[in-house]
Protein backbone atom coordinates (compact mmCIF):
# COMPACT_ATOMS: atom_id res chain seq x y z
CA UNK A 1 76.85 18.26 -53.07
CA UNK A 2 74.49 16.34 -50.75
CA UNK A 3 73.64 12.64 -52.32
CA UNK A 4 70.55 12.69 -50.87
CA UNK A 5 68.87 15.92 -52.36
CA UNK A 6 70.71 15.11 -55.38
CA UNK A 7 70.81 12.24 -58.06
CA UNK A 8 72.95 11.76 -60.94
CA UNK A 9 71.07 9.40 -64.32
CA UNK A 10 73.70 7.98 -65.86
CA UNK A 11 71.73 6.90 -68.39
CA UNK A 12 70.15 10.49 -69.72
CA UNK A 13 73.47 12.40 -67.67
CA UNK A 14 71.39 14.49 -66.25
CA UNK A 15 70.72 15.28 -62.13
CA UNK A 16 67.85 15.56 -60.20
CA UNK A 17 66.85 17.55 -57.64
CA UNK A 18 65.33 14.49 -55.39
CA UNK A 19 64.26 16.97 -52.66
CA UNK A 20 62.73 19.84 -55.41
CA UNK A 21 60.85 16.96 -57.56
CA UNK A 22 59.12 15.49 -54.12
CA UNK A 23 58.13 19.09 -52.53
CA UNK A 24 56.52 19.26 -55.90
CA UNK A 25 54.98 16.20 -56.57
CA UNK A 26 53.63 16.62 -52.61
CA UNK A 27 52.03 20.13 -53.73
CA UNK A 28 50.49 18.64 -56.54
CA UNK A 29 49.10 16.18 -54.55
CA UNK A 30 47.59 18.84 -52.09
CA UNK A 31 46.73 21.48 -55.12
CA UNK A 32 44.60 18.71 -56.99
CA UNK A 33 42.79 17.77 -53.58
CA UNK A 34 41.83 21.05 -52.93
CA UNK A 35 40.63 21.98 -56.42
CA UNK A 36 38.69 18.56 -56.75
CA UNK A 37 36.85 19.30 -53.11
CA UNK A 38 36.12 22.63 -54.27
CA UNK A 39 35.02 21.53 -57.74
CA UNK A 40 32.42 19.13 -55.57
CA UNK A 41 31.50 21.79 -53.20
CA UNK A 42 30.77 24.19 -56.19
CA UNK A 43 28.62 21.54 -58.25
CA UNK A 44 26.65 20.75 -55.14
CA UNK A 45 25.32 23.91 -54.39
CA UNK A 46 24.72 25.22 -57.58
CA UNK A 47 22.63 21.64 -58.35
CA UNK A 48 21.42 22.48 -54.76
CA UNK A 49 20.02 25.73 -55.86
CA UNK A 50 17.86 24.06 -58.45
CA UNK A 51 15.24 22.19 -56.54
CA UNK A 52 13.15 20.74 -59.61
CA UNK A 53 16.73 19.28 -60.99
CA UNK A 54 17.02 17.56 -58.01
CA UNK A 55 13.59 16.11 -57.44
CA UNK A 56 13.75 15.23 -61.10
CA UNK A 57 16.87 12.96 -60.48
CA UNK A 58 15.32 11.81 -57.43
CA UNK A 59 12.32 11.05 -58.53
CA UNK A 60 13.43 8.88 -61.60
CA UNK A 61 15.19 5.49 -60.61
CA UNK A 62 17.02 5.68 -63.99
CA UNK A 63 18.67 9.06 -63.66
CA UNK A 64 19.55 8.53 -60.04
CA UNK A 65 21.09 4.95 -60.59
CA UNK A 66 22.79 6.28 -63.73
CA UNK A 67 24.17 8.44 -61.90
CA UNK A 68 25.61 6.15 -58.67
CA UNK A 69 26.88 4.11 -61.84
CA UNK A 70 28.60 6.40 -63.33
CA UNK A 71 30.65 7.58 -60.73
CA UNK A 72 31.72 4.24 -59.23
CA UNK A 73 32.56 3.05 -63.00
CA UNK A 74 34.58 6.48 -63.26
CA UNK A 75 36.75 5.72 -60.54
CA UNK A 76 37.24 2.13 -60.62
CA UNK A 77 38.14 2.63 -64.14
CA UNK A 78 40.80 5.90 -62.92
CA UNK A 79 42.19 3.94 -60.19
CA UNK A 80 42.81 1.26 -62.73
CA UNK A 81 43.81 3.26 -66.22
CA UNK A 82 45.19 6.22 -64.95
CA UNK A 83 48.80 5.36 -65.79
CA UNK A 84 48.02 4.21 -69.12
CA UNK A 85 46.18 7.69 -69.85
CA UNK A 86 47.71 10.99 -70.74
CA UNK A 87 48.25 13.07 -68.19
CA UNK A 88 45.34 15.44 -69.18
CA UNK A 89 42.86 12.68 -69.41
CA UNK A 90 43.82 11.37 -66.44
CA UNK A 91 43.07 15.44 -64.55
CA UNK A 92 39.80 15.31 -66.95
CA UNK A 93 38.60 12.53 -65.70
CA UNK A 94 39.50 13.54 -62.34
CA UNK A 95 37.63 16.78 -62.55
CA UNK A 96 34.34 14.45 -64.22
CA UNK A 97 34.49 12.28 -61.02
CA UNK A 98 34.32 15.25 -58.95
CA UNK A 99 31.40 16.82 -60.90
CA UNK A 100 29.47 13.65 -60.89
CA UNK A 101 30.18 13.34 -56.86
CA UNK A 102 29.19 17.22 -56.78
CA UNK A 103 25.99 16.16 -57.94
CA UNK A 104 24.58 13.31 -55.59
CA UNK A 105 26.03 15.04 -52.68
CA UNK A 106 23.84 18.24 -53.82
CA UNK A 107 20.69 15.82 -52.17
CA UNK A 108 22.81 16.79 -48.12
CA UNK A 109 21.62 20.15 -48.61
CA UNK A 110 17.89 19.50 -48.42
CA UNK A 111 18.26 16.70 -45.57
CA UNK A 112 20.64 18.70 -43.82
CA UNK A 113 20.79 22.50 -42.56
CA UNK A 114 23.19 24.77 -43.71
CA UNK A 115 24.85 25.12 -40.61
CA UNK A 116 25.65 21.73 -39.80
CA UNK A 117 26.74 21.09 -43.24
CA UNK A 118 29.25 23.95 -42.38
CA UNK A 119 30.01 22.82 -39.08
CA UNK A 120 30.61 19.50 -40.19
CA UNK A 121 33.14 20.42 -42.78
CA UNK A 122 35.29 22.08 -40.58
CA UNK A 123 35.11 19.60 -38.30
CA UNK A 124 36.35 17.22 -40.87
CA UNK A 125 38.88 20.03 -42.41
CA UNK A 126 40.50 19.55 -38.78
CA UNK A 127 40.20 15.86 -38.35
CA UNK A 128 41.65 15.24 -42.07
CA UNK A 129 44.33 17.77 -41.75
CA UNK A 130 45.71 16.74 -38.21
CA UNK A 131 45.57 12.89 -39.82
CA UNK A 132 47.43 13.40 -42.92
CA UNK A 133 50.23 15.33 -40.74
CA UNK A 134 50.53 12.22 -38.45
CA UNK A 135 50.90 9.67 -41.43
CA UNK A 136 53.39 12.20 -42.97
CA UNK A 137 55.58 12.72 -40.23
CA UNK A 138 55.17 8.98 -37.92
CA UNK A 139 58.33 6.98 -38.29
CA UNK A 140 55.89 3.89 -37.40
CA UNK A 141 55.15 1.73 -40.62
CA UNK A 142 51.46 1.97 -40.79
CA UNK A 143 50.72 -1.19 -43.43
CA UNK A 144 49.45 -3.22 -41.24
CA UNK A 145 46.49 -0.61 -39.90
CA UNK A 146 46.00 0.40 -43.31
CA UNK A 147 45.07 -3.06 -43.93
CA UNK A 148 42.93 -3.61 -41.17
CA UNK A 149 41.18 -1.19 -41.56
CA UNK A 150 40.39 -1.64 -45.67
CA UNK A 151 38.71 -5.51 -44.05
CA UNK A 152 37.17 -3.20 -41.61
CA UNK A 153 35.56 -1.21 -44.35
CA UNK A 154 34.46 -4.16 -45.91
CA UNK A 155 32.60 -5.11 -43.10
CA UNK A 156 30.97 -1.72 -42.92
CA UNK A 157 29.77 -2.16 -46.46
CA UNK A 158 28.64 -5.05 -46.37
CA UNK A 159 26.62 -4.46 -42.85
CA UNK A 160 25.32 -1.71 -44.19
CA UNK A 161 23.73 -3.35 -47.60
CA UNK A 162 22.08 -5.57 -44.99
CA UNK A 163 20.70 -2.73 -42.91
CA UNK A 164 18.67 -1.41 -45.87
CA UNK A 165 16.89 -4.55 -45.50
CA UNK A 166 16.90 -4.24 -41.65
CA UNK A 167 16.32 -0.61 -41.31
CA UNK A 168 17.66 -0.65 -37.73
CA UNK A 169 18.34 2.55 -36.93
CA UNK A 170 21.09 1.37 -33.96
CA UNK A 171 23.10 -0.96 -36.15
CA UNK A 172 23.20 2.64 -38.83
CA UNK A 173 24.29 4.66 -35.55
CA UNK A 174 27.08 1.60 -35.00
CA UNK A 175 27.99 1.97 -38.62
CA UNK A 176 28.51 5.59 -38.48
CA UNK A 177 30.91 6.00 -35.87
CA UNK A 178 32.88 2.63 -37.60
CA UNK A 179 32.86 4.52 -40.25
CA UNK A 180 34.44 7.75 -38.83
CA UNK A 181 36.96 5.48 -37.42
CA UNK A 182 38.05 3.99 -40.38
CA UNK A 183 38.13 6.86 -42.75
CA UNK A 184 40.34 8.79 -39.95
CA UNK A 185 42.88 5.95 -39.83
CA UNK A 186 42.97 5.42 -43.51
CA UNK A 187 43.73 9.12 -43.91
CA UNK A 188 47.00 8.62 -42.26
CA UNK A 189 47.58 5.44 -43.76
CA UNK A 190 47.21 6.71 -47.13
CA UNK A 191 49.46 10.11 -46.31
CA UNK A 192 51.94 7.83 -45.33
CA UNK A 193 51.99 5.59 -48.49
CA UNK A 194 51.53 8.39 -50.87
CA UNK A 195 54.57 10.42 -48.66
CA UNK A 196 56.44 6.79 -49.68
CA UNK A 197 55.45 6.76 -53.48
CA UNK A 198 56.39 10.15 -54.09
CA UNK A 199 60.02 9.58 -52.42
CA UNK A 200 60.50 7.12 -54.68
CA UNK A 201 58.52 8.68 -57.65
CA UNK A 202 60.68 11.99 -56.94
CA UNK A 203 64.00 9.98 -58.27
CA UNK A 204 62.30 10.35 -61.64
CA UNK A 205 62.24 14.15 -61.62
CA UNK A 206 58.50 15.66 -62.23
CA UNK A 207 57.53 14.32 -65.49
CA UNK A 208 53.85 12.85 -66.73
CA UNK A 209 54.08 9.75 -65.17
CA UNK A 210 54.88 11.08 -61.70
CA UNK A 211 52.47 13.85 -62.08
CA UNK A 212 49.63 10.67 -62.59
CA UNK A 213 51.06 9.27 -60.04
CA UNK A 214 50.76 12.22 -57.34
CA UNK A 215 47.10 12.27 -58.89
CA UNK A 216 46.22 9.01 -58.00
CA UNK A 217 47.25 9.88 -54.35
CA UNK A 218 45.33 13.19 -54.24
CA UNK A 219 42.32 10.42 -55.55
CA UNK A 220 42.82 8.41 -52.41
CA UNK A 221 42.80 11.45 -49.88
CA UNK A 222 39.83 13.15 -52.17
CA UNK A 223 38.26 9.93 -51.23
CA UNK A 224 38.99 9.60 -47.84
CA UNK A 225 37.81 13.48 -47.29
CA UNK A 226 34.60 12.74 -48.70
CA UNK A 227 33.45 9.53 -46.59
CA UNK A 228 34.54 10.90 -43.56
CA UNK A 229 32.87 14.22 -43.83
CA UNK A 230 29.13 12.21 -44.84
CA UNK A 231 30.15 9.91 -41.84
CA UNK A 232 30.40 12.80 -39.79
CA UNK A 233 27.67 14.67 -40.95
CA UNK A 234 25.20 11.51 -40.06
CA UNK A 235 26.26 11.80 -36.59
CA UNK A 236 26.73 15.61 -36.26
CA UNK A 237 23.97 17.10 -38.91
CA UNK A 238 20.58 18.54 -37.56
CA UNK A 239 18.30 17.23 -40.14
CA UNK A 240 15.54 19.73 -41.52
């Protein structure tokens, strides 16, 4: 029997299918990405579709900031909880966060036209999916990007709390393409580390705690999806 698709616990005396337990914890990584983008997608046109819901939330500073609250609260507090929760509160709250995202992102549709909102998320379909191959598959250790690229980000955010101040539209134009950059190298960063945890998570067998564990990676690439397609789609979007 090959030691390395196999492991014997001599604890519990039972083996483990290393190589079985990580294709699945990698699908379940990929399945909950997938069903969290569409779960955004859906919420964004269907809020979309409802033009006096949105002015109504844009319109009142309460709702709007309530909102922009809400969702950063919701997943600082998942990226921080999640492996004290069950494993379906962890997948609720998952699916909340998604929602709530769903919901500000349902303004793109009336700054944006429907075809570069469509062109755009190809484009970043492609861009992600050609990224997160590269971090899976590169021998090179990519820790020391990843972390360049998270002080990077910091930059960006800060820079661009200043440029609502400024209002320069060059320094936003700057921004953007940073931004692209970032999100694009983070994507393989994160792959990689999430290919990584689920190696070693796989040892385990698929249980609760791994599961939460390949949904707090399919968090980090839901993430990274997300910026780099509203990056994109301030460079690339024909505004109405």
């Amino acid at each position: 029997m090959d030691n390395y698709s196999r492991s014997y616990d001599y604890q519990t005396g039972n083996t483990t299918d290393l190589a079985g337990a990580f294709s699945k914890l990698m699908r379940s990584v990929y399945v909950w990405l997938c069903a969290a983008l569409a779960i955004t997608a859906l919420t964004a046109m269907n809020v979309a579709s409802n033009s006096e819901l949105v002015m109504a939330i844009a319109s009142n500073k309460l709702y709007f900031w309530g909102l922009m609250i809400a969702e950063i609260g919701l997943v600082i507090y998942l990226s921080a909880r999640i492996m004290k929760m069950s494993f379906l509160t962890a997948a609720l709250s998952f699916a909340a966060y998604s929602i709530l995202n769903g919901v500000t992102m349902s303004f793109i549709f009336f700054a944006y036209t429907m075809a570069s909102i469509a062109q755009t998320f190809f484009i970043t379909a492609g861009t992600f999916g050609a990224m997160a191959v590269v971090g899976f598959f590169i021998k090179k250790d990519l820790s020391t990007v990843g972390r360049a690229l998270i002080m990077l980000l910091i930059g960006i955010i800060i820079a661009t709390v200043v440029n609502i101040f400024l209002h320069s539209s060059g320094l936003a134009l700057i921004l953007n393409y940073l931004g692209v950059l970032v999100f694009t190298g983070l994507t393989a960063y994160d792959s990689q580390k999430i290919k990584e945890m689920m190696l070693v998570a796989s040892e385990q067998g698929v249980t609760d705690q791994t599961q939460k564990l390949a949904l707090l990676g399919s968090l980090s690439l839901y993430l990274d999806f997300i910026n780099l397609f509203l990056y994109l789609l301030r460079i690339f979007g024909d505004r109405k």
